[in-house]
C-alpha atoms as a PDB file:
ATOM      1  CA  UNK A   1       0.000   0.000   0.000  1.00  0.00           C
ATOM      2  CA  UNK A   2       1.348   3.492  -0.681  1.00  0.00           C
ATOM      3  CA  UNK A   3       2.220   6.027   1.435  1.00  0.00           C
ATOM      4  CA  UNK A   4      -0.253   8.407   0.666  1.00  0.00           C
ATOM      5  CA  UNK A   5      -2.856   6.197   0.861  1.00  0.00           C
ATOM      6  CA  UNK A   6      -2.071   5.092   4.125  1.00  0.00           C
ATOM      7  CA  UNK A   7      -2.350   8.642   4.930  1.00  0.00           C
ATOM      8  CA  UNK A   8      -5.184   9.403   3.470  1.00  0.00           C
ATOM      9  CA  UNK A   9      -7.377   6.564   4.932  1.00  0.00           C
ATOM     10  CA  UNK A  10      -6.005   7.609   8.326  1.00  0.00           C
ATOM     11  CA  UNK A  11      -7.436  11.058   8.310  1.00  0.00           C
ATOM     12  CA  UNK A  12     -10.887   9.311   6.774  1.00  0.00           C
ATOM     13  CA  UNK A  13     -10.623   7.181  10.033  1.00  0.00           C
ATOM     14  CA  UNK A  14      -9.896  10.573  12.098  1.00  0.00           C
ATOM     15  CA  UNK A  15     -12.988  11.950  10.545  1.00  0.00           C
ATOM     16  CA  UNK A  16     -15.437   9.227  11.477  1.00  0.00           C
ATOM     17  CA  UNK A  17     -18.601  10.218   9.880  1.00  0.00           C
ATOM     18  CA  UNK A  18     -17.679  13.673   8.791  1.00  0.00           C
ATOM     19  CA  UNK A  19     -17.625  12.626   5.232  1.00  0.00           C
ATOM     20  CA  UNK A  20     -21.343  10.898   5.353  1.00  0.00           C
ATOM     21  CA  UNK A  21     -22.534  14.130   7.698  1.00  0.00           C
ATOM     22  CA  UNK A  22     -21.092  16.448   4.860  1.00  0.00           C
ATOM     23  CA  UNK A  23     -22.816  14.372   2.081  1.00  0.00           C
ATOM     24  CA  UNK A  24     -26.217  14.697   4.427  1.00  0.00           C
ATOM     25  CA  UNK A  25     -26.279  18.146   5.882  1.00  0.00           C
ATOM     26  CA  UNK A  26     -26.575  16.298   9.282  1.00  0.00           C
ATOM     27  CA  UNK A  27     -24.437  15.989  12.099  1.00  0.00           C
ATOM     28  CA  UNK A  28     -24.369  11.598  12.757  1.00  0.00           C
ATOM     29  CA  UNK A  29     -22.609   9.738  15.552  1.00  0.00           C
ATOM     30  CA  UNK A  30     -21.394   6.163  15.600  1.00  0.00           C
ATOM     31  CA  UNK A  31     -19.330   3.872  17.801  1.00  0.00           C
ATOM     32  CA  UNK A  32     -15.763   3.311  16.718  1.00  0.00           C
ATOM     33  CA  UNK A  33     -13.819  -0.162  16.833  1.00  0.00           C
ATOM     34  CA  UNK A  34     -10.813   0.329  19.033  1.00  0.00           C
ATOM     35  CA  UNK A  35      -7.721   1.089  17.357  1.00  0.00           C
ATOM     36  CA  UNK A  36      -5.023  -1.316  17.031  1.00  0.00           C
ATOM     37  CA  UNK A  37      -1.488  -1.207  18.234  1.00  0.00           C
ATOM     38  CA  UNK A  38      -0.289  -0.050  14.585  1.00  0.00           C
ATOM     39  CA  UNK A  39      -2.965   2.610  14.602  1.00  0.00           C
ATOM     40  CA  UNK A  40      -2.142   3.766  18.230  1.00  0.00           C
ATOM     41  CA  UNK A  41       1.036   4.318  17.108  1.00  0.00           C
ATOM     42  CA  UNK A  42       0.548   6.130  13.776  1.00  0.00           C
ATOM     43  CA  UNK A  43      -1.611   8.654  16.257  1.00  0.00           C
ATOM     44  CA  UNK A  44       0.810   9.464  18.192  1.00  0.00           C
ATOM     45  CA  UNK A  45       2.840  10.476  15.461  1.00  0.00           C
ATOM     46  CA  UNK A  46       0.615  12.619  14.053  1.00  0.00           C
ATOM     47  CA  UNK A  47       0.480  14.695  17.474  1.00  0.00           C
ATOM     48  CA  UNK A  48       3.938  14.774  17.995  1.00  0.00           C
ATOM     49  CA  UNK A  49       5.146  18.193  19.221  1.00  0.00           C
ATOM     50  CA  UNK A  50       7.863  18.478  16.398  1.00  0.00           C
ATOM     51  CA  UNK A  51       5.018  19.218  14.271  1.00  0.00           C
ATOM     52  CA  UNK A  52       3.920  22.345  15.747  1.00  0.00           C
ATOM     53  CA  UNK A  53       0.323  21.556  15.850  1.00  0.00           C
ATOM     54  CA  UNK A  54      -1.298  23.563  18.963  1.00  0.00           C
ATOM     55  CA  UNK A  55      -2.118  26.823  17.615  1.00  0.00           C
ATOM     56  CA  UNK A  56      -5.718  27.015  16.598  1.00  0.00           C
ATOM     57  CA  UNK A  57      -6.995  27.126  13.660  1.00  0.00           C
ATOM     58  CA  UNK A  58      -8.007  30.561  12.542  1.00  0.00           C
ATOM     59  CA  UNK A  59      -9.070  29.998   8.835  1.00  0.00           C
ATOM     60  CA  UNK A  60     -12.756  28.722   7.298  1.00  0.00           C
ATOM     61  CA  UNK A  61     -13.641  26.320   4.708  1.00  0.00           C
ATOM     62  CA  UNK A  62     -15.226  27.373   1.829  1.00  0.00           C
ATOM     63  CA  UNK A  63     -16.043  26.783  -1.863  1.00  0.00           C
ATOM     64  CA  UNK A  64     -14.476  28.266  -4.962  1.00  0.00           C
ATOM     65  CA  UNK A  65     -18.148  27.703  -6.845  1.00  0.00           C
ATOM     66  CA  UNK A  66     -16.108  26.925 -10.316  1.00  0.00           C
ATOM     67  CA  UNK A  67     -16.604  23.811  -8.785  1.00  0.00           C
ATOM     68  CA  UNK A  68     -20.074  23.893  -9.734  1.00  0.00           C
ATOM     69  CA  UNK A  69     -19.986  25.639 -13.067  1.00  0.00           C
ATOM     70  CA  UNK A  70     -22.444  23.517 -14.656  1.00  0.00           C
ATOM     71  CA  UNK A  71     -25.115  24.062 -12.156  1.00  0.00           C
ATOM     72  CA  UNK A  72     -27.154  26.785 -11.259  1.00  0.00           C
ATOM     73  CA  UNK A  73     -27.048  29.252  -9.195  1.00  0.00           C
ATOM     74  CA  UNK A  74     -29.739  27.955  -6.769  1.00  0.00           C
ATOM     75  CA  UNK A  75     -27.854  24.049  -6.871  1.00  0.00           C
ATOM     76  CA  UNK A  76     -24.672  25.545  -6.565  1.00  0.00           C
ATOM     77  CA  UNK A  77     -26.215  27.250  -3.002  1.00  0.00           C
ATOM     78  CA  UNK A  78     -27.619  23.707  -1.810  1.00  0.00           C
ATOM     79  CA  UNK A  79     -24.647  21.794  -2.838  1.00  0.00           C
ATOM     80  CA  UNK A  80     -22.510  23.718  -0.755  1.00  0.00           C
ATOM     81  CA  UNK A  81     -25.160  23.554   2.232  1.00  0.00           C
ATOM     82  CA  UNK A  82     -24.966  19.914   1.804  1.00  0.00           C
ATOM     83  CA  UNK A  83     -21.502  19.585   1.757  1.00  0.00           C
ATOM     84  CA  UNK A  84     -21.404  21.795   5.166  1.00  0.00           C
ATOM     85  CA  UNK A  85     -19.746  24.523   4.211  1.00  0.00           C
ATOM     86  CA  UNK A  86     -20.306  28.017   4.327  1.00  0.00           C
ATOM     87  CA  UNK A  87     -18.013  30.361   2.526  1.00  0.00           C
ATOM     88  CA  UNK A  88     -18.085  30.611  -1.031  1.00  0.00           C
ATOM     89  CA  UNK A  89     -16.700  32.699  -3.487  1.00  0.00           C
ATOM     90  CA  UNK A  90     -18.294  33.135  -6.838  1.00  0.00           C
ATOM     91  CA  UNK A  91     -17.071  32.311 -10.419  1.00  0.00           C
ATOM     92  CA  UNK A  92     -19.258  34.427 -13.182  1.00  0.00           C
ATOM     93  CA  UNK A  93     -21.135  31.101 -14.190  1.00  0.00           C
ATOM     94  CA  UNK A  94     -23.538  32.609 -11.027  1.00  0.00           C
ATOM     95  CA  UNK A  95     -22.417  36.269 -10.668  1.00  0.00           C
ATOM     96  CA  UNK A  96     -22.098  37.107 -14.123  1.00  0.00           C
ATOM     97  CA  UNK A  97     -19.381  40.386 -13.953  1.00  0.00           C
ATOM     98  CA  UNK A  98     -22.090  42.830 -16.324  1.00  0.00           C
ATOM     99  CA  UNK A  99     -24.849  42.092 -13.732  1.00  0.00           C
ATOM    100  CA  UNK A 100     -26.649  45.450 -12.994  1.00  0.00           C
ATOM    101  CA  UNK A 101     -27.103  46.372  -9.431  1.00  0.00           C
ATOM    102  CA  UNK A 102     -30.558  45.478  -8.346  1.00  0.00           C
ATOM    103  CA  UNK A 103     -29.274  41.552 -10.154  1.00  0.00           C
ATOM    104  CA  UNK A 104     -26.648  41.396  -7.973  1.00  0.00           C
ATOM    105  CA  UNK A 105     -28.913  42.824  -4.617  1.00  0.00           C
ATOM    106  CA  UNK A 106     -30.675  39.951  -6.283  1.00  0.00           C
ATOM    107  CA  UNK A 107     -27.934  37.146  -5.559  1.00  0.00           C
ATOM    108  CA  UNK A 108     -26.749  38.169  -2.385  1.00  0.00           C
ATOM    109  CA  UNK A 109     -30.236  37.774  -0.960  1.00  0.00           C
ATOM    110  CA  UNK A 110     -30.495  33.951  -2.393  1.00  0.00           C
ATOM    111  CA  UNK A 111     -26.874  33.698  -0.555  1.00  0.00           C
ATOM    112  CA  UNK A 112     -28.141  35.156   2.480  1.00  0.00           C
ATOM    113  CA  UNK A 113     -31.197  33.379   2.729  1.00  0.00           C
ATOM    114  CA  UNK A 114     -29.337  29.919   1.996  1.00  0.00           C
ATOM    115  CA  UNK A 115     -27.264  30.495   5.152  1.00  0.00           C
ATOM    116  CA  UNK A 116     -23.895  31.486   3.136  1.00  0.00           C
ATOM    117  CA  UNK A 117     -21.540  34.119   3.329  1.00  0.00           C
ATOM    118  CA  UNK A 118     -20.380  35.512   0.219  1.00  0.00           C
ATOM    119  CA  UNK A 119     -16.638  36.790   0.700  1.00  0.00           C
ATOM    120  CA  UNK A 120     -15.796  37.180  -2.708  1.00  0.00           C
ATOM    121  CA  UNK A 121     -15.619  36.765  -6.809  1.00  0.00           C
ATOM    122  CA  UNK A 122     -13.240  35.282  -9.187  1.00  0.00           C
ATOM    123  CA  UNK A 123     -11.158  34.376 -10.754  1.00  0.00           C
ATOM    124  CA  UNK A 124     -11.693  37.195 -12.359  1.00  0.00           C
ATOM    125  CA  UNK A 125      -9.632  38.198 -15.462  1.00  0.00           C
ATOM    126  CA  UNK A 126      -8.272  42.479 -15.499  1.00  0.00           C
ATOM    127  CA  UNK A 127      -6.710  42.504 -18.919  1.00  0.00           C
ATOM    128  CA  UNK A 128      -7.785  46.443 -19.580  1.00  0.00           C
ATOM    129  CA  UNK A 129      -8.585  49.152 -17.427  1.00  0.00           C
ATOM    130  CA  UNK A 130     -12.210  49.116 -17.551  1.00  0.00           C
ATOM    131  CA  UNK A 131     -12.187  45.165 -16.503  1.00  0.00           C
ATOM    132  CA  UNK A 132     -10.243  46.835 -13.292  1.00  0.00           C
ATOM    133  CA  UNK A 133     -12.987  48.991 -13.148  1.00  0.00           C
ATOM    134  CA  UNK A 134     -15.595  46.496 -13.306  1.00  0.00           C
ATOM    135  CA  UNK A 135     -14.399  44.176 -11.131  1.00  0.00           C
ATOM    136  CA  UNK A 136     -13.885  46.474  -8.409  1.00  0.00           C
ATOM    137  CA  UNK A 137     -17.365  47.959  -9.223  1.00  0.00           C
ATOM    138  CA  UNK A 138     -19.238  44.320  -8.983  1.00  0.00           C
ATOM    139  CA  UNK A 139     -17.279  43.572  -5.783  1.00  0.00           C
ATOM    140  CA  UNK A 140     -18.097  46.796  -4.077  1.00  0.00           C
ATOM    141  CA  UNK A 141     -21.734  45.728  -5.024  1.00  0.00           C
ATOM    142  CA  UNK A 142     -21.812  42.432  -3.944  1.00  0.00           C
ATOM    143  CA  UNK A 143     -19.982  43.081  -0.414  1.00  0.00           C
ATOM    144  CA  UNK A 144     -17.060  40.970  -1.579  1.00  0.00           C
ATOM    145  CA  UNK A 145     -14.320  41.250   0.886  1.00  0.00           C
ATOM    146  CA  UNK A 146     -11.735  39.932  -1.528  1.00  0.00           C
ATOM    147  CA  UNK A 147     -11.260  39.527  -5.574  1.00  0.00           C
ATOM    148  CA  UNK A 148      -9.662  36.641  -6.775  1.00  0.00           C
ATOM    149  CA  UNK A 149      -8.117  37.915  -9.400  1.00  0.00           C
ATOM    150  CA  UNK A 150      -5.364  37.906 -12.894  1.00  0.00           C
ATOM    151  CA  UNK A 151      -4.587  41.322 -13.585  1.00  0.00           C
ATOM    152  CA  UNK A 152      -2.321  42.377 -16.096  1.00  0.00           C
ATOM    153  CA  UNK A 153       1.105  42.962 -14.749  1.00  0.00           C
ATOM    154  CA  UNK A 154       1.027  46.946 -16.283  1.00  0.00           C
ATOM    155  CA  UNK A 155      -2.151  47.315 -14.729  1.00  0.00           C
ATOM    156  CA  UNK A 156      -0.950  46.768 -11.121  1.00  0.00           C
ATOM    157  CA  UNK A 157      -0.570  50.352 -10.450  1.00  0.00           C
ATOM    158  CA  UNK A 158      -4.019  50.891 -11.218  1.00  0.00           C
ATOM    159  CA  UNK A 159      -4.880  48.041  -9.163  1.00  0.00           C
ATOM    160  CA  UNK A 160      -2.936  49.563  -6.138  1.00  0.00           C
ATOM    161  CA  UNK A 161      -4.827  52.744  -6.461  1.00  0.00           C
ATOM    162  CA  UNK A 162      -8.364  50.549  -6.522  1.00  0.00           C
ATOM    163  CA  UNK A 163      -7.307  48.853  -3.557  1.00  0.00           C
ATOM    164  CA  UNK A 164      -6.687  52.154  -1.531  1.00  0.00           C
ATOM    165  CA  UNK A 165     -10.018  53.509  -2.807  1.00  0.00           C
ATOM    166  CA  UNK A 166     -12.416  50.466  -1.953  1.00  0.00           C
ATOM    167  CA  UNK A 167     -10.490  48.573   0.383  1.00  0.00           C
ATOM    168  CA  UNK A 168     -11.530  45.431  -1.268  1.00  0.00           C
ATOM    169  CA  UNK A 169      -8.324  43.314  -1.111  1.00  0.00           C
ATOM    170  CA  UNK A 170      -6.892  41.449  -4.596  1.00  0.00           C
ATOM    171  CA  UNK A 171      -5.764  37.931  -4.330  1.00  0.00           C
ATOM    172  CA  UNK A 172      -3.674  36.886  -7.566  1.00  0.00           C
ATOM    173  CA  UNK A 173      -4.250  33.526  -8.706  1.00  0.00           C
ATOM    174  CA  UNK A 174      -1.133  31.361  -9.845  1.00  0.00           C
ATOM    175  CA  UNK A 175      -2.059  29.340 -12.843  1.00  0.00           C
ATOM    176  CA  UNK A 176       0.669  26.792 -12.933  1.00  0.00           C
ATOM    177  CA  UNK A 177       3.289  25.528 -15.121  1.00  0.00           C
ATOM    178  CA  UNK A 178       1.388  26.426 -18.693  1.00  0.00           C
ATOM    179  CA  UNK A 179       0.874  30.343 -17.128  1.00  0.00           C
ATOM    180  CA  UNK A 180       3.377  32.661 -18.843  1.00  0.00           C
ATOM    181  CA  UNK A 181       2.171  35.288 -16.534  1.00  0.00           C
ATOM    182  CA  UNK A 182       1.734  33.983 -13.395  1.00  0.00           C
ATOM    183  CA  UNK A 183       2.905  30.342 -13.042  1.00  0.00           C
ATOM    184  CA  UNK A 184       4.037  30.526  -8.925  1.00  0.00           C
ATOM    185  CA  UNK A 185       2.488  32.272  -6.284  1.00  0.00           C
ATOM    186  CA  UNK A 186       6.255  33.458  -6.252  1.00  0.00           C
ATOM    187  CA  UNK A 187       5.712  34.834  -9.370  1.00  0.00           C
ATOM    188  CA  UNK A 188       3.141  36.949  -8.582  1.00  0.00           C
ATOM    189  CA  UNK A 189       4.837  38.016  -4.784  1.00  0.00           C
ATOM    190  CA  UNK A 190       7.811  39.524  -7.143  1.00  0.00           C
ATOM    191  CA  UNK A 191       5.187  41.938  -9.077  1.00  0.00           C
ATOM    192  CA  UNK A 192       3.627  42.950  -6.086  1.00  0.00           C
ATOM    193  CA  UNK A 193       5.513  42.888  -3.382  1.00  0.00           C
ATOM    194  CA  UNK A 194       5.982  46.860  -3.365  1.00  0.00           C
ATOM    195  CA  UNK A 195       2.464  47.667  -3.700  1.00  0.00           C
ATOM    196  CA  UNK A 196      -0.197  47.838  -0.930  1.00  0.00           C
ATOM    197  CA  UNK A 197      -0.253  44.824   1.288  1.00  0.00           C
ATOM    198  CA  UNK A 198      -3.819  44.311   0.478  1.00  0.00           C
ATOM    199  CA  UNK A 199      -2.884  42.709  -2.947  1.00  0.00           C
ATOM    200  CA  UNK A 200      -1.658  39.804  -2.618  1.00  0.00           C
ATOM    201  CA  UNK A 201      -1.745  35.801  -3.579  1.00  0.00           C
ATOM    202  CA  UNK A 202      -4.561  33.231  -3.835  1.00  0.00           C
ATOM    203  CA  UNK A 203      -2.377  30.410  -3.430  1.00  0.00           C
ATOM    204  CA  UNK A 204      -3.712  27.338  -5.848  1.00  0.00           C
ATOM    205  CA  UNK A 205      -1.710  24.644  -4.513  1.00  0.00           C
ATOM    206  CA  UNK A 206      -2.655  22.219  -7.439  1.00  0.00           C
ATOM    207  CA  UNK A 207      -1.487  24.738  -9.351  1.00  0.00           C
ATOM    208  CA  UNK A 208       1.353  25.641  -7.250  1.00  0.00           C
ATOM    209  CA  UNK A 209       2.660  21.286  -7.265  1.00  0.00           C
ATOM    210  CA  UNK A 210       2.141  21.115 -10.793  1.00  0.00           C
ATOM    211  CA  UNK A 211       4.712  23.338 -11.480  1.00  0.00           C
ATOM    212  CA  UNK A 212       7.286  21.917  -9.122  1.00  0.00           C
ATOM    213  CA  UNK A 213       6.585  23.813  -6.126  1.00  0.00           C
ATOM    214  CA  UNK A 214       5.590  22.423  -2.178  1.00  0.00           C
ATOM    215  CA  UNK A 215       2.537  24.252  -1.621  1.00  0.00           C
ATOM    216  CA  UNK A 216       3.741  24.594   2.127  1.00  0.00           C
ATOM    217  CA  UNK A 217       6.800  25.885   1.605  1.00  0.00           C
ATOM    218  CA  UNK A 218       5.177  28.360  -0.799  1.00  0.00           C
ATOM    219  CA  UNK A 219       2.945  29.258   1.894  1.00  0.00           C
ATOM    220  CA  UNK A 220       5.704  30.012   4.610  1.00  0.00           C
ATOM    221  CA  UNK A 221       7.734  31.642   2.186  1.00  0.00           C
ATOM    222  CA  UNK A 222       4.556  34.038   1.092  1.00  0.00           C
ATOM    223  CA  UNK A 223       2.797  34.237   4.311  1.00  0.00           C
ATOM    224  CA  UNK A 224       2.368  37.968   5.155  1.00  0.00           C
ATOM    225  CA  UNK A 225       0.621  38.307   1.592  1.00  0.00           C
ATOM    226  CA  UNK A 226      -1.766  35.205   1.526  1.00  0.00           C
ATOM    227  CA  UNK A 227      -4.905  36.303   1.283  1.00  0.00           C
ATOM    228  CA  UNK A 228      -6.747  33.142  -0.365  1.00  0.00           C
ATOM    229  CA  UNK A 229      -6.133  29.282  -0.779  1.00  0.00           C
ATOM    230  CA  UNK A 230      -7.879  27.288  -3.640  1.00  0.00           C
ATOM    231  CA  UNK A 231      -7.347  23.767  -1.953  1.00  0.00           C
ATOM    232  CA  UNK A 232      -7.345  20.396  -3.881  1.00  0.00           C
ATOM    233  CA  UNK A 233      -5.487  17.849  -5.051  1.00  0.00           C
ATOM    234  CA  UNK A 234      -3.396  16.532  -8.421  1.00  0.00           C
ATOM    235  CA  UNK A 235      -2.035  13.302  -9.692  1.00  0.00           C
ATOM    236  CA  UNK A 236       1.187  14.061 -10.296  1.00  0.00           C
ATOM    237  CA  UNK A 237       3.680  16.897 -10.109  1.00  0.00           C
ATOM    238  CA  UNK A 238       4.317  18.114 -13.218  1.00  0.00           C
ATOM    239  CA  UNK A 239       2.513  20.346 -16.200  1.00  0.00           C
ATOM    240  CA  UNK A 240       0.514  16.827 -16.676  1.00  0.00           C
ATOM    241  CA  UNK A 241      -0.790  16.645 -13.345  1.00  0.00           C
ATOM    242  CA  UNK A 242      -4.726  16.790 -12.818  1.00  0.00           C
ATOM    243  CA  UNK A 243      -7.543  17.240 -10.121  1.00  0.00           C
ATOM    244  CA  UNK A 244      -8.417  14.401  -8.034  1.00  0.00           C
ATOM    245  CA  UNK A 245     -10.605  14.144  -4.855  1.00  0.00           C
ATOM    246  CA  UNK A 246      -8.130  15.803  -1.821  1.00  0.00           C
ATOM    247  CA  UNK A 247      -6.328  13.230  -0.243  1.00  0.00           C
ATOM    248  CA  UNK A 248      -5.659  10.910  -3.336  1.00  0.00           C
ATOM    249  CA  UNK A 249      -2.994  13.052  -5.088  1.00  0.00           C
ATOM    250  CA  UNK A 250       0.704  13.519  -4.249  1.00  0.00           C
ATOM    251  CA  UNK A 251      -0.002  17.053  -2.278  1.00  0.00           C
ATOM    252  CA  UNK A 252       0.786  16.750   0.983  1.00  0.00           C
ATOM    253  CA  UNK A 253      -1.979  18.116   2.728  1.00  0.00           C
ATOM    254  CA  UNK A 254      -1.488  17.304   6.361  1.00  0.00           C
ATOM    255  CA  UNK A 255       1.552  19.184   5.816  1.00  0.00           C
ATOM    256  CA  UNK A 256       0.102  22.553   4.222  1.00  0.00           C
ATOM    257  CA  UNK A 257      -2.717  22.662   6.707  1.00  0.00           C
ATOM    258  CA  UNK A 258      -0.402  22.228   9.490  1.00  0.00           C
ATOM    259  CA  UNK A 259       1.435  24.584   7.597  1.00  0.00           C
ATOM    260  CA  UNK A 260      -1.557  27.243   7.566  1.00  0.00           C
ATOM    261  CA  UNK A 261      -2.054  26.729  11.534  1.00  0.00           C
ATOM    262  CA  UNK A 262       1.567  27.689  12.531  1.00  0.00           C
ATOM    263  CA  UNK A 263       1.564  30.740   9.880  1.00  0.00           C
ATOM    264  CA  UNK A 264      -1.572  31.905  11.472  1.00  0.00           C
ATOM    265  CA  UNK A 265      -3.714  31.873   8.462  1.00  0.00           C
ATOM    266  CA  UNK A 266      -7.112  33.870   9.348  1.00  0.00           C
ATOM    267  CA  UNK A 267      -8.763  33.536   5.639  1.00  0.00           C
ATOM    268  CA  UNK A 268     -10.566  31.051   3.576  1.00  0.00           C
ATOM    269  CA  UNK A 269      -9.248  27.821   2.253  1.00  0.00           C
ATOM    270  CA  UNK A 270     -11.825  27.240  -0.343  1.00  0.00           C
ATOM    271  CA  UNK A 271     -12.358  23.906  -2.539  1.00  0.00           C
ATOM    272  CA  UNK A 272     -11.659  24.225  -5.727  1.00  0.00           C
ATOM    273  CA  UNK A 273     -12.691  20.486  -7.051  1.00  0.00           C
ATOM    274  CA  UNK A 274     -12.135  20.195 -10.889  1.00  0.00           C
ATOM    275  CA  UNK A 275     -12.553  16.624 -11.548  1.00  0.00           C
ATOM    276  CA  UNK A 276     -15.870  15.476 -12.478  1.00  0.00           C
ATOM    277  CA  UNK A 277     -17.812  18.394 -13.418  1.00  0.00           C
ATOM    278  CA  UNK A 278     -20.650  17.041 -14.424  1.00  0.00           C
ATOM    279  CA  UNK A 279     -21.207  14.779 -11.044  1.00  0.00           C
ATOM    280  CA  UNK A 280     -19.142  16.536  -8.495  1.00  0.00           C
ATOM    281  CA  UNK A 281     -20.680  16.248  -5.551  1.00  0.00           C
ATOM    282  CA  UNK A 282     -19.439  12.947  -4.060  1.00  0.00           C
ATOM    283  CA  UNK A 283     -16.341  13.461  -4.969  1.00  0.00           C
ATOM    284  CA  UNK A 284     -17.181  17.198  -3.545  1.00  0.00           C
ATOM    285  CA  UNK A 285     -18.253  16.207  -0.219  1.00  0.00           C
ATOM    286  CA  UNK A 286     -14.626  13.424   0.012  1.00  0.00           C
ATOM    287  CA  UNK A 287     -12.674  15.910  -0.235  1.00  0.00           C
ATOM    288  CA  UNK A 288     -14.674  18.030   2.614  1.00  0.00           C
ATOM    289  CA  UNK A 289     -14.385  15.058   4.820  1.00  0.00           C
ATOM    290  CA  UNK A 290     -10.700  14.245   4.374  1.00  0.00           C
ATOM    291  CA  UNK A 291      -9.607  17.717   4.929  1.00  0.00           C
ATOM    292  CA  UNK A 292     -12.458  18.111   7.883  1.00  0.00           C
ATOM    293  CA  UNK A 293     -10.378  14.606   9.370  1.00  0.00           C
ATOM    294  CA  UNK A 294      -6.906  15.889   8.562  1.00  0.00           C
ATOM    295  CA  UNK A 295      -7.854  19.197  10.603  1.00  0.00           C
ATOM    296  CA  UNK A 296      -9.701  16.669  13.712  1.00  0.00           C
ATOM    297  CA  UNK A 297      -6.791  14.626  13.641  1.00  0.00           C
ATOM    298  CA  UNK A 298      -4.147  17.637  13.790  1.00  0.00           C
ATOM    299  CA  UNK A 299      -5.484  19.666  16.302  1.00  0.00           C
END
């Protein structure tokens, strides 16, 4: 058995039923079978002190609702009930960017009412000045607290100047190896790491491992400008390298959440699932019960 599978079906264990309660919108309770010598052990690895594990965890879950790009808007809001979380952060597929105000008033009253907080929009795509404009404008609108967005490297002046005037922070998103723009969340750090704190990096670690780089250390490196996380998980890493459910991949994720604890990380970590669009959900609501076990299991 691998390595990472071993892993991953230890969290699972950690998580009990959080999976099937995630999948249900229902908190469930069952006995466990008493762990065996093996297992004892491999627990008390996990909480061993070298792996700095006591802070507490100051981040939320959430959903990046690409996820869900070929439902609608009011599946997309039940989905992510279902799956229990409660952060999300809208791609255009349900915000579309030319909506007029009283549309988006519109929205944000179906999030409210479905229990959600909508913290922000994106990726969104700032090639020209008036998609600055725009974005900024629909944000403001919406009460996004953060855009996840690509803007053009010459535009980041006019980005800083946004930023000042509508305090509605910019978190570039890192494309990976076949990005000629912004590949690494390093990448991005060098373009803006003289401009106003409040822009700063949506860190997409399958992204990130597909072009070489350990998410965590990434993280550490970055930490006083992360301002998002688009969690999830590839097969390999390398420019060939594609989504899988979280847990099943070669990312490390123990590791970068543990990583996210000791940096003090007080954002969202938001699920960005890619595989399976047209049936995401269980593979949707694994991925929130892995991570949901890794974090039980760690602190």
């Amino acid at each position: 058995m691998m390595k990472s599978e071993q892993s991953r079906r230890q969290f699972l264990r950690a998580a009990g039923t959080g999976m099937a309660a995630s999948m249900m919108g229902a908190g469930v309770s069952c006995g466990q079978s008493q762990p065996s010598a093996g297992e004892k052990q491999r627990r008390f690895e996990i909480r061993s002190p070298r792996f700095e594990i006591r802070k507490k965890r100051l981040f939320e879950l959430g959903l990046a609702s690409y996820t869900l790009r070929k439902f609608k808007l009011d599946e997309t809001l039940g989905m992510t009930r279902r799956v229990g979380l409660k952060y999300i952060c809208f791609k255009s597929f349900h915000l579309s960017l030319d909506s007029t105000p009283a549309q988006i008033k519109e929205v944000v009253a179906k999030v409210q009412k479905a229990g959600l907080i909508l913290y922000g929009g994106g990726v969104i795509s700032m090639n020209k000045e008036p998609a600055v404009n725009r974005a900024f404008e629909y944000a403001k609108a919406a009460g996004m607290k953060v855009i996840v967005g690509v803007p053009a490297p010459e535009l980041l002046p006019l980005v800083d100047k946004k930023v000042n005037e509508y305090d509605i922070k910019v978190a570039i998103h890192n494309h990976g190896p076949t990005d000629k723009v912004y590949p690494t969340p390093a990448s991005a750090y060098e373009k803006i790491k003289n401009l106003d704190k409040r822009i700063g990096l949506c860190n997409d670690i399958g992204h990130t491992q597909r072009a070489g780089v350990d998410p965590s250390v990434s993280a550490e490196k970055y930490a006083d400008r992360l301002l998002d996380v688009h969690i999830k998980d590839v097969t390999e890493a390398t420019a060939k390298g594609h989504g899988v459910e979280v847990g099943r991949g070669v990312i490390d994720i123990p590791r970068f959440l543990r990583t996210l604890i000791k940096i003090n990380y007080a954002d969202i970590v938001s699920f960005e699932y890619e595989k399976d669009a047209d049936d995401p959900l269980a593979g949707l609501a694994e991925s929130v019960g892995y991570v949901n076990g890794v974090l039980a299991a760690i602190s």
